[in-house]
PDB file of N, CA and C in Angstrom:
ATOM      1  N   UNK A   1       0.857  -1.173   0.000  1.00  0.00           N
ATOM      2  CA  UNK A   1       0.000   0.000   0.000  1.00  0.00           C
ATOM      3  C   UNK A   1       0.899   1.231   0.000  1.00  0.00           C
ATOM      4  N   UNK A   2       0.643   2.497  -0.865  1.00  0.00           N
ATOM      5  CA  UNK A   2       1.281   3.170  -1.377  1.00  0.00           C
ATOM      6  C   UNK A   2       0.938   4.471  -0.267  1.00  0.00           C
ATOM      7  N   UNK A   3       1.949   5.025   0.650  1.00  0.00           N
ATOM      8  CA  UNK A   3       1.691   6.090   1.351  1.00  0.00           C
ATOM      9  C   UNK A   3       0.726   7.315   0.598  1.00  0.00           C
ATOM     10  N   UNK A   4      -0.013   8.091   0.923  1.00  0.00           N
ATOM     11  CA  UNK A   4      -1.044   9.168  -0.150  1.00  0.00           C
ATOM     12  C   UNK A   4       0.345  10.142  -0.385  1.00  0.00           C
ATOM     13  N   UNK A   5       0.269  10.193  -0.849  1.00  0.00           N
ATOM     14  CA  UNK A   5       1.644  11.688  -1.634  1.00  0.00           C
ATOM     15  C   UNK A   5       1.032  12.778  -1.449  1.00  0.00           C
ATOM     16  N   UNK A   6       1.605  13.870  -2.534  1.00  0.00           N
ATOM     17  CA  UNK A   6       1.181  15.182  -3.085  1.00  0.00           C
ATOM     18  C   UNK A   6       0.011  14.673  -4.023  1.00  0.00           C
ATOM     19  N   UNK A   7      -0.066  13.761  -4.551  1.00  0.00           N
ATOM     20  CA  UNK A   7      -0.974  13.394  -5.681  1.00  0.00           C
ATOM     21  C   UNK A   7      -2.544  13.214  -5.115  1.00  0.00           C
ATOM     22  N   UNK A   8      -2.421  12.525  -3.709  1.00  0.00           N
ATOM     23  CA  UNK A   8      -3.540  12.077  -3.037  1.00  0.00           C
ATOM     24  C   UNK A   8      -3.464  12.822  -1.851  1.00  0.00           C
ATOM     25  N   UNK A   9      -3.187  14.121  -1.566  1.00  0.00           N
ATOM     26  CA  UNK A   9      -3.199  14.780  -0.345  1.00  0.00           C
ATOM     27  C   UNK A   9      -4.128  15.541  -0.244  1.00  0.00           C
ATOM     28  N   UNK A  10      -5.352  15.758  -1.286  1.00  0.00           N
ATOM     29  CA  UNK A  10      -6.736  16.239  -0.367  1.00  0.00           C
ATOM     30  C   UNK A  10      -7.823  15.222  -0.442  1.00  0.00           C
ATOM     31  N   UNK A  11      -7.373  14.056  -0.417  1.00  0.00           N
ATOM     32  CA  UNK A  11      -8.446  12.673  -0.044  1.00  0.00           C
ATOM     33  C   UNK A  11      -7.833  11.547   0.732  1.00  0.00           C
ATOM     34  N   UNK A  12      -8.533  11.009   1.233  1.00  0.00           N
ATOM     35  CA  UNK A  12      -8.573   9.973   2.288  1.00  0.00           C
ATOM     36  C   UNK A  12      -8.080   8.857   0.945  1.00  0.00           C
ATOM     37  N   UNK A  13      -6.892   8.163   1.834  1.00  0.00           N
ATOM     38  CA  UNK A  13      -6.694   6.695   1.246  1.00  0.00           C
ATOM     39  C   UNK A  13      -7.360   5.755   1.316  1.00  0.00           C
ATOM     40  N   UNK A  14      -7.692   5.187  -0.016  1.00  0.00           N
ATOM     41  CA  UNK A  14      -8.822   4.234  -0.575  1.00  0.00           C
ATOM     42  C   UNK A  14      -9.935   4.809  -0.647  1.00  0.00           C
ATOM     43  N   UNK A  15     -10.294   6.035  -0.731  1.00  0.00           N
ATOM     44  CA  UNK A  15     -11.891   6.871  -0.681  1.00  0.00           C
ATOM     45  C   UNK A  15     -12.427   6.928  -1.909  1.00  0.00           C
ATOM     46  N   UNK A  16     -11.506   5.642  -3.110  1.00  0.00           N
ATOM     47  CA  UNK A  16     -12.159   5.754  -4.260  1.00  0.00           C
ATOM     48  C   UNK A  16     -11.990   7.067  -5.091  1.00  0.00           C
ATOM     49  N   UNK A  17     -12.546   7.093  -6.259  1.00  0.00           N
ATOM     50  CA  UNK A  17     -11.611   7.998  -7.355  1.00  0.00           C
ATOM     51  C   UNK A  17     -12.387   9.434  -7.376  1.00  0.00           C
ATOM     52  N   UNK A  18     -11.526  10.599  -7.219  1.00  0.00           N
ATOM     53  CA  UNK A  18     -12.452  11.772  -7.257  1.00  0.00           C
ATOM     54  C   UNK A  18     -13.325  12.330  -6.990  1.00  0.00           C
ATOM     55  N   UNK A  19     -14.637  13.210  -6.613  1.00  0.00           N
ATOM     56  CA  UNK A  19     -15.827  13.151  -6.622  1.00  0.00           C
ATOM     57  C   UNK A  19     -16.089  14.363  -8.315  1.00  0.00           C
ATOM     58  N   UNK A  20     -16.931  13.812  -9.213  1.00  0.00           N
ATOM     59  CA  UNK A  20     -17.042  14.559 -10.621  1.00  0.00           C
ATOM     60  C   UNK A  20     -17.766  15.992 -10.054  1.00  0.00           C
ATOM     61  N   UNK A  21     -17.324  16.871 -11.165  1.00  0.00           N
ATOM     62  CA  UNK A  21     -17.449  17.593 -10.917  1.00  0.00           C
ATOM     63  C   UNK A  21     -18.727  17.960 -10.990  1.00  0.00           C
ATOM     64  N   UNK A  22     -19.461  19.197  -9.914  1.00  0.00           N
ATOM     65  CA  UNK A  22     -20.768  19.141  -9.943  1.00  0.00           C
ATOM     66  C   UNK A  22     -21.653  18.411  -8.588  1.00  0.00           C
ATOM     67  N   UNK A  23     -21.116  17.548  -8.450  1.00  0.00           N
ATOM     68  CA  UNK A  23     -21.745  16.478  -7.371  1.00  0.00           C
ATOM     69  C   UNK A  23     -21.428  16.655  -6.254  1.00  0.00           C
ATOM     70  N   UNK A  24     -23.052  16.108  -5.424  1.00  0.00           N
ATOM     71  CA  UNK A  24     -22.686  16.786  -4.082  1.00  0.00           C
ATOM     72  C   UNK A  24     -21.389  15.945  -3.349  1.00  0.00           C
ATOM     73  N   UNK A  25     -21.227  16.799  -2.496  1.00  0.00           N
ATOM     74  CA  UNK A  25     -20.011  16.774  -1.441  1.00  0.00           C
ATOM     75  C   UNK A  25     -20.522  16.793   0.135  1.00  0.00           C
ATOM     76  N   UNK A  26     -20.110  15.788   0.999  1.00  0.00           N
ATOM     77  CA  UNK A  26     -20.378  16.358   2.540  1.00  0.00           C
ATOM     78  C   UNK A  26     -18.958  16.816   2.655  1.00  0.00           C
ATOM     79  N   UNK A  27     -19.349  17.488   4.001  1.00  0.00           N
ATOM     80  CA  UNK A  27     -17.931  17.813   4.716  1.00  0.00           C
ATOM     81  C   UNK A  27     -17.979  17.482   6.340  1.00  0.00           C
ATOM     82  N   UNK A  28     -17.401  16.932   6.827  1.00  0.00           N
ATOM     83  CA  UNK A  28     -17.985  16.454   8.162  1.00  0.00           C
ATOM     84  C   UNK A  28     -16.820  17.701   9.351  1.00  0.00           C
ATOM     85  N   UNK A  29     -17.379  18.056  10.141  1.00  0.00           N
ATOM     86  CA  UNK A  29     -16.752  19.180  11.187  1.00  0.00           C
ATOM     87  C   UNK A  29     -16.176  18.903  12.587  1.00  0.00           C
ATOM     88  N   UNK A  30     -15.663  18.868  12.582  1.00  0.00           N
ATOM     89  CA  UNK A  30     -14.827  18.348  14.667  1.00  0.00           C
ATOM     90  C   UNK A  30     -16.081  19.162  15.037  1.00  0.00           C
ATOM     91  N   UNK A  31     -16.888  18.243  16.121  1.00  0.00           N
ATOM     92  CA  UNK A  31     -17.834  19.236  17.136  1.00  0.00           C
ATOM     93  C   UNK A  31     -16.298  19.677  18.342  1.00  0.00           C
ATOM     94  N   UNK A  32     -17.032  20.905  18.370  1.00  0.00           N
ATOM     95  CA  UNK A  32     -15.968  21.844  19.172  1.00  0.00           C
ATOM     96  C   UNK A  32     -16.824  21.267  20.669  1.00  0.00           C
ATOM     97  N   UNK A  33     -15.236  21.564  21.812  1.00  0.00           N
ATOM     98  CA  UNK A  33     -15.560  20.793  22.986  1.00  0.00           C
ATOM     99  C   UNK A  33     -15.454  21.980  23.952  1.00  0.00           C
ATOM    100  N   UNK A  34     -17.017  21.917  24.628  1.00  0.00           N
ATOM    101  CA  UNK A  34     -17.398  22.590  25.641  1.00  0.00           C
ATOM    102  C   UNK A  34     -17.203  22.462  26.747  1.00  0.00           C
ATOM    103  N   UNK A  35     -17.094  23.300  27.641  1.00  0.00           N
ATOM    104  CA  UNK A  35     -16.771  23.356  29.295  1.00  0.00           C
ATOM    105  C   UNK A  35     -18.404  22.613  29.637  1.00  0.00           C
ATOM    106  N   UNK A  36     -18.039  21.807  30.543  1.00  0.00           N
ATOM    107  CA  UNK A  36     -18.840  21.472  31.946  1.00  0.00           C
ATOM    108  C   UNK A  36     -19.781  22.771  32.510  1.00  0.00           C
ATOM    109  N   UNK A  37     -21.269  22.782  32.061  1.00  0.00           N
ATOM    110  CA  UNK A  37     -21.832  23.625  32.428  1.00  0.00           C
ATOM    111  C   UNK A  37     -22.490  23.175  34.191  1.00  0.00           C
ATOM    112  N   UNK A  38     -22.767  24.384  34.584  1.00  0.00           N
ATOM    113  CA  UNK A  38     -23.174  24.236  35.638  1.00  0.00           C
ATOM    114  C   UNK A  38     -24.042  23.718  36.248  1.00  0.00           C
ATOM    115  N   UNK A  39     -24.583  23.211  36.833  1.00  0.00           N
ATOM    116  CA  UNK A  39     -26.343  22.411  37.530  1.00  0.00           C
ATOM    117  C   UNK A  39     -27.492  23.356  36.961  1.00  0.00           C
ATOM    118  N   UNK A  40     -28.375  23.034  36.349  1.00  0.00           N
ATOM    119  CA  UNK A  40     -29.544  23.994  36.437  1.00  0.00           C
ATOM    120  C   UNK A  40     -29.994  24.190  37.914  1.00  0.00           C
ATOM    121  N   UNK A  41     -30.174  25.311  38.424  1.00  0.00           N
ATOM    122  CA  UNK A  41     -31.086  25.295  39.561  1.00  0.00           C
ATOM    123  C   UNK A  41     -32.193  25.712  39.534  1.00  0.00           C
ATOM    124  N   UNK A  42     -32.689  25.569  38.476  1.00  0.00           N
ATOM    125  CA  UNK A  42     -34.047  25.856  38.028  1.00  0.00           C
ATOM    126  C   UNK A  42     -34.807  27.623  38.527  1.00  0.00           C
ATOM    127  N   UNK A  43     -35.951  27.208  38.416  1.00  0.00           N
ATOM    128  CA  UNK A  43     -36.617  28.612  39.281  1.00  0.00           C
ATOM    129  C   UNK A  43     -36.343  28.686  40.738  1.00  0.00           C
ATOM    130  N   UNK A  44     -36.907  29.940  40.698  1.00  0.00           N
ATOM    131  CA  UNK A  44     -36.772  30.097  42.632  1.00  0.00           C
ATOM    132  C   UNK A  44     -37.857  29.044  43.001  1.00  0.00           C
ATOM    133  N   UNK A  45     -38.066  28.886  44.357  1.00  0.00           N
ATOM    134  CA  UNK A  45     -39.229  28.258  45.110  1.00  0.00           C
ATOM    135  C   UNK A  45     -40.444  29.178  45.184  1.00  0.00           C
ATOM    136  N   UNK A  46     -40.086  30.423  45.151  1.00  0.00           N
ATOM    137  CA  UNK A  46     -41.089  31.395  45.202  1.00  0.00           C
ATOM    138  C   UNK A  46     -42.207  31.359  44.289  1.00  0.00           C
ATOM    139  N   UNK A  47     -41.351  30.708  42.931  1.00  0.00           N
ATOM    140  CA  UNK A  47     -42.511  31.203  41.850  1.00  0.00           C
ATOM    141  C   UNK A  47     -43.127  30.192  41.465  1.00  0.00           C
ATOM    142  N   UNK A  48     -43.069  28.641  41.971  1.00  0.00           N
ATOM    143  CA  UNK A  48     -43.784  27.622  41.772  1.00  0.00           C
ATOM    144  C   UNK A  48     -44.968  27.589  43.254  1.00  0.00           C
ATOM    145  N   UNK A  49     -44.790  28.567  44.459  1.00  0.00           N
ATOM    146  CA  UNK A  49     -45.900  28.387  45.727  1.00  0.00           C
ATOM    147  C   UNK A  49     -46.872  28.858  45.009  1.00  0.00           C
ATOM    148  N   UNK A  50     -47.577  30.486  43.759  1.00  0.00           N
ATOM    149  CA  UNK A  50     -48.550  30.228  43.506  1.00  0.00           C
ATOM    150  C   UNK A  50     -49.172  29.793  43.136  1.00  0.00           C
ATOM    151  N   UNK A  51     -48.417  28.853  41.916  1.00  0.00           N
ATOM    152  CA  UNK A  51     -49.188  27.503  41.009  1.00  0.00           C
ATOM    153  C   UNK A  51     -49.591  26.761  41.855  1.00  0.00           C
ATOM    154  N   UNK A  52     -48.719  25.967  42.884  1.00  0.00           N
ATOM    155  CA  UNK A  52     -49.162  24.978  44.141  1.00  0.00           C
ATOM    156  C   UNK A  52     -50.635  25.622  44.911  1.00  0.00           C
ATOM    157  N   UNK A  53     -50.646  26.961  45.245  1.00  0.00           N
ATOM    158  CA  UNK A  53     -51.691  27.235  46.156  1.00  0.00           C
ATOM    159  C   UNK A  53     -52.634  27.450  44.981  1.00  0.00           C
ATOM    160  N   UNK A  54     -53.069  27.309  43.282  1.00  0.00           N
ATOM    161  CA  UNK A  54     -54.147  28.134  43.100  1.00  0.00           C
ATOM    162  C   UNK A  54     -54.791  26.553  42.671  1.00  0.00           C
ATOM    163  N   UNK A  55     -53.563  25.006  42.902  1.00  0.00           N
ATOM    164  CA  UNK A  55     -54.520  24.296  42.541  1.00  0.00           C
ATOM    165  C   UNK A  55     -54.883  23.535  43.714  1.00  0.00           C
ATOM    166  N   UNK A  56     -53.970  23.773  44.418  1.00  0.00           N
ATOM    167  CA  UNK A  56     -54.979  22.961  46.093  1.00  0.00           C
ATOM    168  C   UNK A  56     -56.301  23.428  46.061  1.00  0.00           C
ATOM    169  N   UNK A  57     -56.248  24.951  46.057  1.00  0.00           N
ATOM    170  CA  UNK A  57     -57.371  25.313  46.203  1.00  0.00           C
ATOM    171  C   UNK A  57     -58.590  25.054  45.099  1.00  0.00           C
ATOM    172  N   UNK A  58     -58.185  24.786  44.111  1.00  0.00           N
ATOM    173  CA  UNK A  58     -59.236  24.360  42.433  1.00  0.00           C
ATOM    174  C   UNK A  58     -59.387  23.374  42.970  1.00  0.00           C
ATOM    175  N   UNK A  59     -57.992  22.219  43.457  1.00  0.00           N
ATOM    176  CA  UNK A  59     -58.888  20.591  43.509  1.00  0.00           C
ATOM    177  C   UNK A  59     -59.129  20.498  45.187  1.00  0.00           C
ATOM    178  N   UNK A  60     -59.424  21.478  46.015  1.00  0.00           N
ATOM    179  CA  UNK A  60     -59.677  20.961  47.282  1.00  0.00           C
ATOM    180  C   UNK A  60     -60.701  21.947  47.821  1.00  0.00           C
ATOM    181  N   UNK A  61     -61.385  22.661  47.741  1.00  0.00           N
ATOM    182  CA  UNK A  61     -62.295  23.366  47.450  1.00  0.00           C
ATOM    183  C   UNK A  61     -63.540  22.170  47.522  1.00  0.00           C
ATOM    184  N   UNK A  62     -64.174  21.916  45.981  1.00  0.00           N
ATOM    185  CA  UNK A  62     -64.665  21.065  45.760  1.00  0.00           C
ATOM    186  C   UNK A  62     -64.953  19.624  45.643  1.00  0.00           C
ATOM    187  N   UNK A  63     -63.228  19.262  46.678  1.00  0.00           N
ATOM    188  CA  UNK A  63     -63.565  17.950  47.328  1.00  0.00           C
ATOM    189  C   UNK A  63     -64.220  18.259  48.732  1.00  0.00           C
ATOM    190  N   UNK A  64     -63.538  19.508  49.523  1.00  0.00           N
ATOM    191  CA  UNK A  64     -63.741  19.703  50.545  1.00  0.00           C
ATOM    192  C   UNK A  64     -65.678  19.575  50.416  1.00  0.00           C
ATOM    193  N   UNK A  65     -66.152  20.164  49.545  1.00  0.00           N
ATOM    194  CA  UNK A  65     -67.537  20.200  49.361  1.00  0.00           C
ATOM    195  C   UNK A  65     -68.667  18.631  49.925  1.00  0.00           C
ATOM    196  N   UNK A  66     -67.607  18.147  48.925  1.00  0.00           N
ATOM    197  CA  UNK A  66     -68.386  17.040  48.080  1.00  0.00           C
ATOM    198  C   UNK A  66     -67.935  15.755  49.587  1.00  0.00           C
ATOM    199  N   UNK A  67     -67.165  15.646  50.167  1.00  0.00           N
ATOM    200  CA  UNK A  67     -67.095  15.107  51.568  1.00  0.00           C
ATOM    201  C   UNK A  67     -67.643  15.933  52.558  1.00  0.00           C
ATOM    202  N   UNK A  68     -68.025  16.722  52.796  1.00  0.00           N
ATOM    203  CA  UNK A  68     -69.144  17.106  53.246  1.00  0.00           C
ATOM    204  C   UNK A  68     -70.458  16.853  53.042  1.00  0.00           C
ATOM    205  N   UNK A  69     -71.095  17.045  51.906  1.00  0.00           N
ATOM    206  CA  UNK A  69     -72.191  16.444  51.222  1.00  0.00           C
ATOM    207  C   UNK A  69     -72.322  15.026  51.887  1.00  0.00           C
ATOM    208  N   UNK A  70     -71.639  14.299  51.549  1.00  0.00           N
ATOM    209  CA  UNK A  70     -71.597  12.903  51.678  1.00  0.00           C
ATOM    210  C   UNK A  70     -71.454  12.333  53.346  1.00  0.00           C
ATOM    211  N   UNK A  71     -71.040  13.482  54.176  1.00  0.00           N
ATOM    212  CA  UNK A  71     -71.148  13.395  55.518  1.00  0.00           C
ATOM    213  C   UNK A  71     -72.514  13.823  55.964  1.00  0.00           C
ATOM    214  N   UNK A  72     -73.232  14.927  55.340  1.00  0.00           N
ATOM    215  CA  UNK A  72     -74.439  15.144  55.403  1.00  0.00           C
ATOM    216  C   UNK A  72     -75.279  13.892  55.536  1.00  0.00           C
ATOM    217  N   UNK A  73     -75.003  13.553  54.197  1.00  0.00           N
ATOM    218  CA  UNK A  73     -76.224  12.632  53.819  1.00  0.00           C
ATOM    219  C   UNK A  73     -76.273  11.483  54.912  1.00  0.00           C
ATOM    220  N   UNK A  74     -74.730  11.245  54.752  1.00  0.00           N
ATOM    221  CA  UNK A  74     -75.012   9.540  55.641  1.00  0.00           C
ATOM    222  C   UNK A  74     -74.893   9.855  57.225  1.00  0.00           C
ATOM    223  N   UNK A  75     -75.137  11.077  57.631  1.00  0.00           N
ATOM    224  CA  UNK A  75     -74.988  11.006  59.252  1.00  0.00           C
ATOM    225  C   UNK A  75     -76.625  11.069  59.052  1.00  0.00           C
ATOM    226  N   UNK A  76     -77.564  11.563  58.298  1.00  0.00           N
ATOM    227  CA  UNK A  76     -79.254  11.706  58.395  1.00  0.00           C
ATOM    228  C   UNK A  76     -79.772  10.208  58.353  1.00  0.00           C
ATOM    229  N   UNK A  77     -79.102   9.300  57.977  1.00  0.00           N
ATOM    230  CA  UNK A  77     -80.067   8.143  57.711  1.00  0.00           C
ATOM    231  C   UNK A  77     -80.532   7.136  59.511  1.00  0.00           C
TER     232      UNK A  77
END
């Protein structure tokens, strides 16, 4: 096997003959290497308590109701 020379020095050895002219071409790129990013620490705590309090209150509200109701009923019989 014949070292690539000057003759074969902008192609890979054995990559087969030429590419014709006209035809597509890839080019493949070194992904460039990034630093170690830091932890997300997401949002504060602050700004997820009003979502938490507006659905306790949507889904506990109307359980609170509805076990009541149902304490109604079955303490009358």
């Amino acid at each position: 096997m014949a070292a690539a020379g000057p003759a074969g020095a902008g192609r890979l050895p054995l990559a087969g003959p030429p590419p014709a002219e006209g035809s597509a071409q890839a080019v493949a790129v070194a992904p460039t290497v990034q630093g170690a990013n830091a932890a997300d620490t997401g949002g504060t705590p602050e700004s997820e308590s009003p979502l938490l309090l507006i659905t306790l209150v949507l889904l506990g509200v109307p359980g609170l109701l509805i076990m009541t109701l149902l304490a109604t009923v079955l303490t009358r019989r």
